[in-house]
Protein backbone atom coordinates (compact mmCIF):
# COMPACT_ATOMS: atom_id res chain seq x y z
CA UNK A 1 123.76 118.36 139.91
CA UNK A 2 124.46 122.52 139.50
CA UNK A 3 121.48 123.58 139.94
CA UNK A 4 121.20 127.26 140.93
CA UNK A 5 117.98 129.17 142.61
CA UNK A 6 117.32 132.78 141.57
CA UNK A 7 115.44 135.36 143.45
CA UNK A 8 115.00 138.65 141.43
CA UNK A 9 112.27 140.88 141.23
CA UNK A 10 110.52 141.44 137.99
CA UNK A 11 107.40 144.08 137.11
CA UNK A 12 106.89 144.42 140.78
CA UNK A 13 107.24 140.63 141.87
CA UNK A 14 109.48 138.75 143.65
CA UNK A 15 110.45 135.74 141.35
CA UNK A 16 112.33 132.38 142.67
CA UNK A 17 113.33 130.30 140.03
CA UNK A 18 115.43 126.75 140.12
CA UNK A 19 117.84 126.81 136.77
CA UNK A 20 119.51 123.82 135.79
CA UNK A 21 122.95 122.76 135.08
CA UNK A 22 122.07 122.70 131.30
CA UNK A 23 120.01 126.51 131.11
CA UNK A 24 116.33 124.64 131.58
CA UNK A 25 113.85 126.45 134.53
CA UNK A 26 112.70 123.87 136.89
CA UNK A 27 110.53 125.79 139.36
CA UNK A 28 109.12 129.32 139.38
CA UNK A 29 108.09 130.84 142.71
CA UNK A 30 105.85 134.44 142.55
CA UNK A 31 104.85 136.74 144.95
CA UNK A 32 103.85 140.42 144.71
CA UNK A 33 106.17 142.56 146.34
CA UNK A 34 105.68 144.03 149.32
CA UNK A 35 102.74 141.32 149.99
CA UNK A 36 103.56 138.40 151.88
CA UNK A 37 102.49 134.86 151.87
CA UNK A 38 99.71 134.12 154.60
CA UNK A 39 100.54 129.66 154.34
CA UNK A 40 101.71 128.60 157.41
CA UNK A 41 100.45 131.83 159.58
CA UNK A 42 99.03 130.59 162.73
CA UNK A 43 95.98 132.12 164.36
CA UNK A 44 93.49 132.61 167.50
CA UNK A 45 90.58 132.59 164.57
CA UNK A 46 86.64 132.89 165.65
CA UNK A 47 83.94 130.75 164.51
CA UNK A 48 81.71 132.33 162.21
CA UNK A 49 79.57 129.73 161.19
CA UNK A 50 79.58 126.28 160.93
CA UNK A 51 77.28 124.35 158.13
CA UNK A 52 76.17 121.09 159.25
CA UNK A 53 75.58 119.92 155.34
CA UNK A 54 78.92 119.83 154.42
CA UNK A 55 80.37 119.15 158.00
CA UNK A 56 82.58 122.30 157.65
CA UNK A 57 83.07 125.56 159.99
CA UNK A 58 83.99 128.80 158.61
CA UNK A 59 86.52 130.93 161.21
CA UNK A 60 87.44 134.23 160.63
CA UNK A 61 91.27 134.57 161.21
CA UNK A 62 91.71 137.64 160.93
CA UNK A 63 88.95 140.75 160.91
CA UNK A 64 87.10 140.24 158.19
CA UNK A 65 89.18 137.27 156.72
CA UNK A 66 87.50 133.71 156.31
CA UNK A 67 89.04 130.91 156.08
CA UNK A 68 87.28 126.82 155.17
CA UNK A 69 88.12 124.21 158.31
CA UNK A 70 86.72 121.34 157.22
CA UNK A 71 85.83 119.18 160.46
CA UNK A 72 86.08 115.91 159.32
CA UNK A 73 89.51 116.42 159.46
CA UNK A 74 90.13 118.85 162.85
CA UNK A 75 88.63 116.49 165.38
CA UNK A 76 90.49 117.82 168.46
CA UNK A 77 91.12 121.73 168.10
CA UNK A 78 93.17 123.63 170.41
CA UNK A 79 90.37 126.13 171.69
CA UNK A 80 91.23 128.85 173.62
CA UNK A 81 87.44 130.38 174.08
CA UNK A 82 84.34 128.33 174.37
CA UNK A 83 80.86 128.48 175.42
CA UNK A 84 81.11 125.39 177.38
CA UNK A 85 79.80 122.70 174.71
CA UNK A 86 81.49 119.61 173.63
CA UNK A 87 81.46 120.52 170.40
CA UNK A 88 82.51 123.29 168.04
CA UNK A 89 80.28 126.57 168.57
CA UNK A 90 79.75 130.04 166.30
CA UNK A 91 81.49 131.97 168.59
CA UNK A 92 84.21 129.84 169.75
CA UNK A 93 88.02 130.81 169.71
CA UNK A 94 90.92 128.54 168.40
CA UNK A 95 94.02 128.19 167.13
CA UNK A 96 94.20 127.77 163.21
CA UNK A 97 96.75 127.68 160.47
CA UNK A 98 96.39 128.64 156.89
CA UNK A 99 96.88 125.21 154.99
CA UNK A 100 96.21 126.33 151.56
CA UNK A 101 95.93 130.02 150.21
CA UNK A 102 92.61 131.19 148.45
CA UNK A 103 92.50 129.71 145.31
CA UNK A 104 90.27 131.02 142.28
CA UNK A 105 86.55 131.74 144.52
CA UNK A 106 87.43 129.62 146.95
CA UNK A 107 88.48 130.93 150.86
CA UNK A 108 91.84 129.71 152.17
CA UNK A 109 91.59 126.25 153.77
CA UNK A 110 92.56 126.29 157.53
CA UNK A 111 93.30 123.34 159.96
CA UNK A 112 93.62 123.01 163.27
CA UNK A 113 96.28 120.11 162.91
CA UNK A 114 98.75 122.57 163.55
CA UNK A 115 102.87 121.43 162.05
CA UNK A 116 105.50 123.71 161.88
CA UNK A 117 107.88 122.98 158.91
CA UNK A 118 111.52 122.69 159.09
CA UNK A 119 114.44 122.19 156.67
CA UNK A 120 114.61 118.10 157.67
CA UNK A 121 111.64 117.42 159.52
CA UNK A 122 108.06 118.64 160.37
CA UNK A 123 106.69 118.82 163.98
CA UNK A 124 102.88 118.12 164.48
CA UNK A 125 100.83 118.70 167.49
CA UNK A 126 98.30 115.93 167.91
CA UNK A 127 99.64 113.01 165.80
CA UNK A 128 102.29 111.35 168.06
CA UNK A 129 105.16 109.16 167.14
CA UNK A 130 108.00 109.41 164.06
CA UNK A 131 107.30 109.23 160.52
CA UNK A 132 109.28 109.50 157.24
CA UNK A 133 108.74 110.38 153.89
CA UNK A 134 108.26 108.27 151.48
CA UNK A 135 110.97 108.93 149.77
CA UNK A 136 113.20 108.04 152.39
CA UNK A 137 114.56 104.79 151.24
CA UNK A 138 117.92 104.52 153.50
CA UNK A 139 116.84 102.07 155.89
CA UNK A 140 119.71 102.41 158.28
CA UNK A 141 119.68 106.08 158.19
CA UNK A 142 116.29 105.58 158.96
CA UNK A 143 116.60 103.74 162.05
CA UNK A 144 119.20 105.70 163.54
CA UNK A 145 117.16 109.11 163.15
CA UNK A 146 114.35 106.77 164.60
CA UNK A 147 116.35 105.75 167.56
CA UNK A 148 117.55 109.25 168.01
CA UNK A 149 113.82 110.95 167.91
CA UNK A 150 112.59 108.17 170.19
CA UNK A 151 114.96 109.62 172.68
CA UNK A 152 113.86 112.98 172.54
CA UNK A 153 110.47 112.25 174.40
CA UNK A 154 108.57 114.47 172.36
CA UNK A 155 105.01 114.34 175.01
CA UNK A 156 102.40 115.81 172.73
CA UNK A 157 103.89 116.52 169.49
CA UNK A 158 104.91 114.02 166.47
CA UNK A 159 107.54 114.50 163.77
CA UNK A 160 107.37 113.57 160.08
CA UNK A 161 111.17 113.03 159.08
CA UNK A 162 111.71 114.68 155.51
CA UNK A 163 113.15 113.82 152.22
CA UNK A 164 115.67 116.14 152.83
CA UNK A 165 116.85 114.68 155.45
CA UNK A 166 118.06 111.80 153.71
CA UNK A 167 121.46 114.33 152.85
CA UNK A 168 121.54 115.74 156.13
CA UNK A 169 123.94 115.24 159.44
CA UNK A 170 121.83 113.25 161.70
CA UNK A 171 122.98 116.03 164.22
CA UNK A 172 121.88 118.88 161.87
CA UNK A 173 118.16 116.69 161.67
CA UNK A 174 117.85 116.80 165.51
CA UNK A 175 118.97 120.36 165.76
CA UNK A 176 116.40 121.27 163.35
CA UNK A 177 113.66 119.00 165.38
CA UNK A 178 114.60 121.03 168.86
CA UNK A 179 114.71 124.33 167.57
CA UNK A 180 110.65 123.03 165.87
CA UNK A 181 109.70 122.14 169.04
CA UNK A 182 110.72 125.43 171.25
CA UNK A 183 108.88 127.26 168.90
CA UNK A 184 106.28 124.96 169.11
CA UNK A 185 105.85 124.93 172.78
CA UNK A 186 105.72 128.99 172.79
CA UNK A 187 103.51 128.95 170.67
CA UNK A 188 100.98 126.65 172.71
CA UNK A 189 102.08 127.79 175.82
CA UNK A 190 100.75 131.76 174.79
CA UNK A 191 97.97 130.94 172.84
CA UNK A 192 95.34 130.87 175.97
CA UNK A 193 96.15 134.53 176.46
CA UNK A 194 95.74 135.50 173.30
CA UNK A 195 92.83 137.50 171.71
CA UNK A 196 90.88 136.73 168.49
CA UNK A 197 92.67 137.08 165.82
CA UNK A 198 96.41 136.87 166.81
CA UNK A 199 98.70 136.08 164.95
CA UNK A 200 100.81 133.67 166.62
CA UNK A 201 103.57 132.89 163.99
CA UNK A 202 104.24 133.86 160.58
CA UNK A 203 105.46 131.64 158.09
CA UNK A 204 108.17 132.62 155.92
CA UNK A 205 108.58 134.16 152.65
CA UNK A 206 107.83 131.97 149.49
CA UNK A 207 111.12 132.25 148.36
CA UNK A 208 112.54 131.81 151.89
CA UNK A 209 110.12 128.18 151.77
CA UNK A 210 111.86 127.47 148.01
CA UNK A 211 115.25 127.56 149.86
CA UNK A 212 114.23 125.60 152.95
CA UNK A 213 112.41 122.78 150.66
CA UNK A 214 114.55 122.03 148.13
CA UNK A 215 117.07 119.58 147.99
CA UNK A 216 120.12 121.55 149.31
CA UNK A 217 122.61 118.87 147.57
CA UNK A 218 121.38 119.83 144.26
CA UNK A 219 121.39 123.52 144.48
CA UNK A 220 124.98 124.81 144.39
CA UNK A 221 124.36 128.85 144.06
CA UNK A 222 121.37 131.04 145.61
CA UNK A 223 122.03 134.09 143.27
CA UNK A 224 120.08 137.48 143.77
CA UNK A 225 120.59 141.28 142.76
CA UNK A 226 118.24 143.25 145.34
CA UNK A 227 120.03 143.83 148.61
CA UNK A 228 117.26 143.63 150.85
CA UNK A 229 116.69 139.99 149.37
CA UNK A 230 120.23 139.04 149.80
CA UNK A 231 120.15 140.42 153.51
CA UNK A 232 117.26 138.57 154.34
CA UNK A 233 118.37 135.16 152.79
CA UNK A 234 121.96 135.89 154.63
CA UNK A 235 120.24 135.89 158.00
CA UNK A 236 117.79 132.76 157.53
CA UNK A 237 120.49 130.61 156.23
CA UNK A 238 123.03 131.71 159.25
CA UNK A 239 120.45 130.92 161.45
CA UNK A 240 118.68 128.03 159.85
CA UNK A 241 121.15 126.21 157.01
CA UNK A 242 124.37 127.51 158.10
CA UNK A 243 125.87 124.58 155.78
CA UNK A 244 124.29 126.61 152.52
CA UNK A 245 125.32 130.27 153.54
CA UNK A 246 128.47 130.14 151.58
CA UNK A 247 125.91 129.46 148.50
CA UNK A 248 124.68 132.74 148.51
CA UNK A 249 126.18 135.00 145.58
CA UNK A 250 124.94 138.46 145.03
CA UNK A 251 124.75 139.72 141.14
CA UNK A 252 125.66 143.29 140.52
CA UNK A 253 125.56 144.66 136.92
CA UNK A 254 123.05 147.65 136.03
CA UNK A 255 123.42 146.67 132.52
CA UNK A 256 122.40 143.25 132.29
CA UNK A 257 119.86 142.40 135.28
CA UNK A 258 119.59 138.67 136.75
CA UNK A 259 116.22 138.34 134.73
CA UNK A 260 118.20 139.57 131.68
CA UNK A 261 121.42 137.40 132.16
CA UNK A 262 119.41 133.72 132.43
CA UNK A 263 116.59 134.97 130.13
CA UNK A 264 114.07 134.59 132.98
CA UNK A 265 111.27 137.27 130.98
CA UNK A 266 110.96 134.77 128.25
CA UNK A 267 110.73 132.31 130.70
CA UNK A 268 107.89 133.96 132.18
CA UNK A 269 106.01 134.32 128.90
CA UNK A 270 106.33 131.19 127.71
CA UNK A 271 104.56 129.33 130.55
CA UNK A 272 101.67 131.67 130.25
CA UNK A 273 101.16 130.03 126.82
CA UNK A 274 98.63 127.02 126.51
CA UNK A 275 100.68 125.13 123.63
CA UNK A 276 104.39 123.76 124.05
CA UNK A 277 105.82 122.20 121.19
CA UNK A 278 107.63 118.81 121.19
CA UNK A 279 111.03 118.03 119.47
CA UNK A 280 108.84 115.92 117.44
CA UNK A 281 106.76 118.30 115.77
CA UNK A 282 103.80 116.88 118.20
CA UNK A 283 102.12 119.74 120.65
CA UNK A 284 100.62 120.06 124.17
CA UNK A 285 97.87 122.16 125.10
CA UNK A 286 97.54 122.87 128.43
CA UNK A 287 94.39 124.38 129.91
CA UNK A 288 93.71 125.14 133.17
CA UNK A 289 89.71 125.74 134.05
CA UNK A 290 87.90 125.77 137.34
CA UNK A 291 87.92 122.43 138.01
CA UNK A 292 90.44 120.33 136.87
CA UNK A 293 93.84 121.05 134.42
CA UNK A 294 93.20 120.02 130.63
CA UNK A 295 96.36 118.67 129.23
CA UNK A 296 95.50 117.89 125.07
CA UNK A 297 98.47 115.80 122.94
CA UNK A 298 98.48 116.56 119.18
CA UNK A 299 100.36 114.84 116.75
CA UNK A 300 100.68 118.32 114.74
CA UNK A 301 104.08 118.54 112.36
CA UNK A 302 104.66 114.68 113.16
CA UNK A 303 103.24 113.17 109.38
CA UNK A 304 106.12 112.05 107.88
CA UNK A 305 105.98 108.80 109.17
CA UNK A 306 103.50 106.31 109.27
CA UNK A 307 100.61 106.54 111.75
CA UNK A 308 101.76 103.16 113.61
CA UNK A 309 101.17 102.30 117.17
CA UNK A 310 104.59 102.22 117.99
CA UNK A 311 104.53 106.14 116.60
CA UNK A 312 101.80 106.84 118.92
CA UNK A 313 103.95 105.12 121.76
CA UNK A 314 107.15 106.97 121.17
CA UNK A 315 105.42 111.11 120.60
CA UNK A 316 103.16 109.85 124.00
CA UNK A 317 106.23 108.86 126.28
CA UNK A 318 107.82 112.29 124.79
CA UNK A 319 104.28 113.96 125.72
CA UNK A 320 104.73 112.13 129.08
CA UNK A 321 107.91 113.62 129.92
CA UNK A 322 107.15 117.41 128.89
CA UNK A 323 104.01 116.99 130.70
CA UNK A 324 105.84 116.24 133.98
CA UNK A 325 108.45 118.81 133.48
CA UNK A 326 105.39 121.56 132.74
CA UNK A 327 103.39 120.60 135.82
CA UNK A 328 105.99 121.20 137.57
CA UNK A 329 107.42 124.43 136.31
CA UNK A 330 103.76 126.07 136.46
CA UNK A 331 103.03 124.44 139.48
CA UNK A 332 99.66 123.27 137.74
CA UNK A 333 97.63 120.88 141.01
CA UNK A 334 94.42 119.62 141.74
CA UNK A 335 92.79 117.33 139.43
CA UNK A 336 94.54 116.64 135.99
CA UNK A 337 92.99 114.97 133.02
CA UNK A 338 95.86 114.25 130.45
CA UNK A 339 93.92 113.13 127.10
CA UNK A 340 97.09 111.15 125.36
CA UNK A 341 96.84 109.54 122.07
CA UNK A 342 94.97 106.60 121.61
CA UNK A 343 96.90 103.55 120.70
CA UNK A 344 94.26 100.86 120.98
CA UNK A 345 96.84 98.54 123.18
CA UNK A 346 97.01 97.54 126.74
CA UNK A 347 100.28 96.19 127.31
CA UNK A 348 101.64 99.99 125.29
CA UNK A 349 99.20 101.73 127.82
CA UNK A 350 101.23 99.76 130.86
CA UNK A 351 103.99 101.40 129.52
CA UNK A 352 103.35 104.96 129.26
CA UNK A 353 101.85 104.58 132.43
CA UNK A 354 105.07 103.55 134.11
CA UNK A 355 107.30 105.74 131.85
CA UNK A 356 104.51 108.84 132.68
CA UNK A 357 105.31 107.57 136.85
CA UNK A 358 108.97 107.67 136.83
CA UNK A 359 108.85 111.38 135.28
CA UNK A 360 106.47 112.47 137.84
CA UNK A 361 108.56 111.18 140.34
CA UNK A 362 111.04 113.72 140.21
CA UNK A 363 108.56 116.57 141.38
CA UNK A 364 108.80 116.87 145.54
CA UNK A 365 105.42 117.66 145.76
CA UNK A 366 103.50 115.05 145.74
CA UNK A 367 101.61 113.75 142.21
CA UNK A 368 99.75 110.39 141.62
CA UNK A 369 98.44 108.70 138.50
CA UNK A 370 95.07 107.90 139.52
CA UNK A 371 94.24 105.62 136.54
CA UNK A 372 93.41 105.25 132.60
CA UNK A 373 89.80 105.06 131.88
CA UNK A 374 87.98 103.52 128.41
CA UNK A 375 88.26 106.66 126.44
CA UNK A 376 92.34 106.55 127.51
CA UNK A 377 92.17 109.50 129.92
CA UNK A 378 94.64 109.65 132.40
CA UNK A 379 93.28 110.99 135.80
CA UNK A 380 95.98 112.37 138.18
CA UNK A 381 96.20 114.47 141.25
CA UNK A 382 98.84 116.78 142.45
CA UNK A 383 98.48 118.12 145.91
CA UNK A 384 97.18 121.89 145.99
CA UNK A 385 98.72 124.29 148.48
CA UNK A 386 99.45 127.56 145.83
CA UNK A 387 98.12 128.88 142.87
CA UNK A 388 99.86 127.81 139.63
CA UNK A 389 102.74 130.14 138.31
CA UNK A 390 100.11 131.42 135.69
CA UNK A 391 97.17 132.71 138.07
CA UNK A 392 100.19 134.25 139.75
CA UNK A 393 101.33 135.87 136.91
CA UNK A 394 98.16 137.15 136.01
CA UNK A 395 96.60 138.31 139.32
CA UNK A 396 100.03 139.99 139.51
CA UNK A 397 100.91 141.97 136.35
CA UNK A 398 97.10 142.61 135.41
């Protein structure tokens, strides 16, 4: 694959976007410039309160910041101030990390599972041992990064191998494991001197995350126009993917801007539009609300031919395929209800089922067809960590 990232800014934001060999946007990335991402920022935050009902504290992380730790899920915190009781306390001090921005009314969910996230693998305090994605289906590649890891003697911390890592140097996988771990261990060892609300490590840039997570054997140019971006890429990759810094490419033309050249405005515009149209003459509506993503098929233009089953079959499993693609260029996650047409047959459902699977396994974050219920609603999830490329949008140009 040729697939090239851009990073440009646009109407004061910082854009990332993943262009394919063949001129189709993959994955759009926004920030407002000048702000910076808080996911991944680790903290000495201060309980504030802690609501027994829903078995959830709330810490403020920094002054006048709150963040949701759900404690179900933080069973052994890291706390650095405490009034001497077993459990939690409003007033205690520990170490957090921002898990998932604020999204819509909701406060930023924090966890006290802290991981620090690498190009090949992810370092966890707590969890011990070696895992692997997934999607890592060498086995023998597998079991020599096992066998290497093992040998590391890791003490407190535990390592989730990445997809990535599949295309990696073993060498370059344990490089990137020490260099987690140092940081790791500063970290933990400073923490107990810290005061409330420190920040104790900043996570990086959203576009600087869209270089480290995506699969580096697909992208074969990082192109930008700003000079300050360019700089600041230049230094991460020397440091971090020295492999990838000969992939960096800076555009220079006053006349025709990067956003210009790859017609990244209409882009922009077009995913801020609830209905795509299919090569079929079918539609999609897609509409986001506060609870779950509507996704609506249409048979629209598509009369010509007779309304068969096998019709339905063939503009679904086209629906099916958009969908994926749109889910994943507007980064749409959370619950998703996808209302296809009805075709009145089980063994056709099976199939757009699978069909609808193997599309939605191209997306790296993670997205899974829940099931198909009597009306022929498909339930799905796709795991939440940002807001979609529309709420960006909007909370950033209005």
């Amino acid at each position: 694959m040729n697939d090239r990232l851009l990073v440009t800014k646009f109407n004061d934001c910082i854009i990332s976007a993943v262009l394919n060999d063949k001129g189709r946007y993959l994955e759009l990335g926004c920030t407002r410039e000048n702000s910076q991402s808080v996911i991944g920022n680790i903290y000495i935050g201060k309980v504030k309160n802690i609501v027994k009902n829903i078995n959830a504290a709330f810490i403020e992380y920094e002054n006048d910041k709150i963040g949701y730790l759900p404690l179900e899920k933080n069973l052994n915190p890291m706390v650095t101030l405490s009034g001497n009781s077993s459990r939690l306390c409003i007033g205690d001090e520990l170490v957090v990390q921002i898990e998932k921005e604020a999204l819509k009314s909701k406060e930023p969910v924090i966890t006290s599972n802290i991981e620090l996230v690498g190009k090949y693998a992810i370092v966890t305090r707590g969890a011990t041992g070696v895992a692997f994605s997934k999607k890592f289906t060498d086995k023998t590649k597998r079991e020599d990064l096992q066998k290497r890891t093992d040998a590391m003697e890791l003490g407190n911390f535990g390592v989730i191998i990445r997809t990535n890592a599949l295309y990696a140097d073993a060498q370059d996988v344990i490089s990137d494991i020490r260099s987690l771990v140092s940081t790791f261990d500063e970290i933990m060892r400073t923490a107990p001197y810290r005061p409330a609300f420190s920040r104790l490590y900043s996570g990086p840039e959203e576009y600087i995350s869209h270089i480290r997570d995506l699969n580096d054997t697909n992208i074969k140019k990082i192109i930008t126009d700003d000079t300050e971006i360019y700089d600041k890429i230049k230094i991460y990759l020397e440091m971090f993917q020295p492999s990838d810094a000969g992939k960096l490419e800076y555009y220079k033309d006053e006349l025709l801007p990067l956003y210009k050249l790859y017609s990244l405005e209409k882009c922009l515009r077009e995913v801020q539009s609830e209905k795509v149209w299919l090569k079929s003459g079918a539609y999609i509506i897609i509409q986001p609300t506060e609870a779950f993503v509507s996704i609506d098929i249409n048979s629209g233009k598509n009369i010509a031919s007779k309304k068969t089953r096998d019709l339905f079959l063939k503009i679904n499993i086209e629906a099916a395929r958009e969908i994926a693609y749109q889910i994943r260029l507007r980064n749409l996650s959370g619950i998703i209800i996808v209302d296809f047409i009805n075709m009145g047959n089980p063994e056709q459902e099976k199939t757009l089922l699978s069909e609808f699977g193997a599309y939605l396994e191209e997306d790296r974050i993670k997205t899974t067809i829940v099931d198909i219920t009597k009306l022929g609603l498909v339930e799905m999830t796709r795991k939440k960590i940002r807001r979609s490329i529309n709420e960006q949008l909007r909370n950033e140009w209005e």
